[in-house]
C-alpha atoms as a PDB file:
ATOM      1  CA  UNK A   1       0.000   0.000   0.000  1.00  0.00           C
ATOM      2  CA  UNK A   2       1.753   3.422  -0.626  1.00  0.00           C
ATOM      3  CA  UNK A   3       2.111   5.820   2.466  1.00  0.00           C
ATOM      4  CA  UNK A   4       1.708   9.387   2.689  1.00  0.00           C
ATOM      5  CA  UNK A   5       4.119  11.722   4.139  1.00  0.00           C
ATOM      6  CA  UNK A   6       5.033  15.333   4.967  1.00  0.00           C
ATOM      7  CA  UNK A   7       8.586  15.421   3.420  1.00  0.00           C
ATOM      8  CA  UNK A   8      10.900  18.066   4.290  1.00  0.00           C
ATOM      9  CA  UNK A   9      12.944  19.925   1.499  1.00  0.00           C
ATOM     10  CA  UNK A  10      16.020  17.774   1.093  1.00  0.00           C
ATOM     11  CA  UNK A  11      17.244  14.409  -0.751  1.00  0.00           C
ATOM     12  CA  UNK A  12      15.814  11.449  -0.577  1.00  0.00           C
ATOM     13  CA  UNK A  13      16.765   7.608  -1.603  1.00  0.00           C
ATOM     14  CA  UNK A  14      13.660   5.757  -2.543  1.00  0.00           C
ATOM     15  CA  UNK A  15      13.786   2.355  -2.236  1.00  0.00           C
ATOM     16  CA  UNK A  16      13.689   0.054  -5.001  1.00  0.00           C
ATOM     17  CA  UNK A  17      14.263  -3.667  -4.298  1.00  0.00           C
ATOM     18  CA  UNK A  18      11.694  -3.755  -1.421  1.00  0.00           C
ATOM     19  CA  UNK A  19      13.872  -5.108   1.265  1.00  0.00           C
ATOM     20  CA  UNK A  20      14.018  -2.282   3.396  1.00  0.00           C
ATOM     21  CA  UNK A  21      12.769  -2.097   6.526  1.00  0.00           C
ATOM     22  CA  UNK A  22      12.493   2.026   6.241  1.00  0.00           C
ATOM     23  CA  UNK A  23      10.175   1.225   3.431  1.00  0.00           C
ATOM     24  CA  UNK A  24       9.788   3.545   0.921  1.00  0.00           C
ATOM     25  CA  UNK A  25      12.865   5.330   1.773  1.00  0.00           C
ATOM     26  CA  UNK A  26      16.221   3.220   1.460  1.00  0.00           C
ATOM     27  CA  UNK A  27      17.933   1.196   4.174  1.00  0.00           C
ATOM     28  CA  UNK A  28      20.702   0.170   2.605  1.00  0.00           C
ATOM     29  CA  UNK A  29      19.709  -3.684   2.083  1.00  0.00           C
ATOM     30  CA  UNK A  30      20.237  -4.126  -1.432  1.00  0.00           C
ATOM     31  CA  UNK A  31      24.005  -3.951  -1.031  1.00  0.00           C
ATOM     32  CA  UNK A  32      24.395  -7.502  -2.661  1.00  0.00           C
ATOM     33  CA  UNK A  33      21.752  -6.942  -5.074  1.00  0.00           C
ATOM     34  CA  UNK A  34      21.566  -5.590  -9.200  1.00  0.00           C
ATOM     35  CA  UNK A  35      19.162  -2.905  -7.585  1.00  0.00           C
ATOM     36  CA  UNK A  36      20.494   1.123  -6.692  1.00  0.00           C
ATOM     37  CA  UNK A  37      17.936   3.070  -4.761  1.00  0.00           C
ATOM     38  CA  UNK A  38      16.300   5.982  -6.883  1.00  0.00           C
ATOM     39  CA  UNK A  39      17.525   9.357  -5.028  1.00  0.00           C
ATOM     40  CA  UNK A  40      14.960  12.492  -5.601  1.00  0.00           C
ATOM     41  CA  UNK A  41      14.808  16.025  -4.327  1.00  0.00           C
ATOM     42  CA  UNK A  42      12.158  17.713  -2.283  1.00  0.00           C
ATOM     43  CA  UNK A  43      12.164  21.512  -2.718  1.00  0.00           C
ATOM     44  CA  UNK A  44      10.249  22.543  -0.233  1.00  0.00           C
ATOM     45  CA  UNK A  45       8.033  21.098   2.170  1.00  0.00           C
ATOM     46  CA  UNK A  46       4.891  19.292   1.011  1.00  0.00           C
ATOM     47  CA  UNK A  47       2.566  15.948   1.300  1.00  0.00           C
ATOM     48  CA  UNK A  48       3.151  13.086  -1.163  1.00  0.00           C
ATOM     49  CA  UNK A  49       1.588   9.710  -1.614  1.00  0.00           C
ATOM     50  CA  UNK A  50       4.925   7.753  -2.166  1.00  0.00           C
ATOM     51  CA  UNK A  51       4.879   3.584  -3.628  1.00  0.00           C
ATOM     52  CA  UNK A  52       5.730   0.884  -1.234  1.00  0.00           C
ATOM     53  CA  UNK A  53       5.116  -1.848  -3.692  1.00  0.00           C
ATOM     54  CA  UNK A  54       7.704  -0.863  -6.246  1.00  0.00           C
ATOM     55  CA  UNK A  55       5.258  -1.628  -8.778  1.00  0.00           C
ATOM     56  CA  UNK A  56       4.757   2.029  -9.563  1.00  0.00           C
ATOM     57  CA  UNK A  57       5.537   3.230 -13.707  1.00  0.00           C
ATOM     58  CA  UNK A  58       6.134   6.581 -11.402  1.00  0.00           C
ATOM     59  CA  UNK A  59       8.766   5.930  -9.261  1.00  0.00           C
ATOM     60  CA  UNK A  60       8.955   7.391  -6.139  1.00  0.00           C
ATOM     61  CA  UNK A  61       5.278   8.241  -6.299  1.00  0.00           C
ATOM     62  CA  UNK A  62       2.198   5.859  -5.769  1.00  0.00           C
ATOM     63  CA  UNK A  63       0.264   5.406  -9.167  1.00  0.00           C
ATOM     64  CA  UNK A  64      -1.915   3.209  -7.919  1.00  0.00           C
ATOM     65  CA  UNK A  65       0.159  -0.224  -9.473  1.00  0.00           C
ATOM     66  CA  UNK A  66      -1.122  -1.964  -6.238  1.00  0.00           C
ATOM     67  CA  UNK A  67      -4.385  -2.128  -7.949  1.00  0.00           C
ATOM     68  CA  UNK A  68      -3.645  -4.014 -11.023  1.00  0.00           C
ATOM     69  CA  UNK A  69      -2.926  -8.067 -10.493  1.00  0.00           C
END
């Protein structure tokens, strides 16, 4: 299910093999994986629906992937 947060302006690593445990933001568990987590900026402070499946065509942002089988 994607999660929404209040993000602070800053940089961000999204993650993208689904093995972290600070899901959606990056752990550092794919260290002996093919997968790099996807790094995006925040400008300034705002509220974003962000993907926890990894399914998303959006990436970091929910776009509703989940839904589809």
């Amino acid at each position: 299910m994607p999660v929404t947060l209040d993000l602070l302006p800053r940089t961000y690593l999204w993650c993208t093999c689904g093995m972290s445990k600070n899901q959606p933001f990056c752990d550092g568990s794919h260290a002996k994986t093919e997968f790099k987590p996807l790094k995006f900026t925040i400008p300034e402070k705002i509220r974003l629906t962000l993907c926890n499946c990894q399914r998303t065509k959006n990436a970091p942002y929910c776009d509703g992937s989940h839904n589809s089988p």
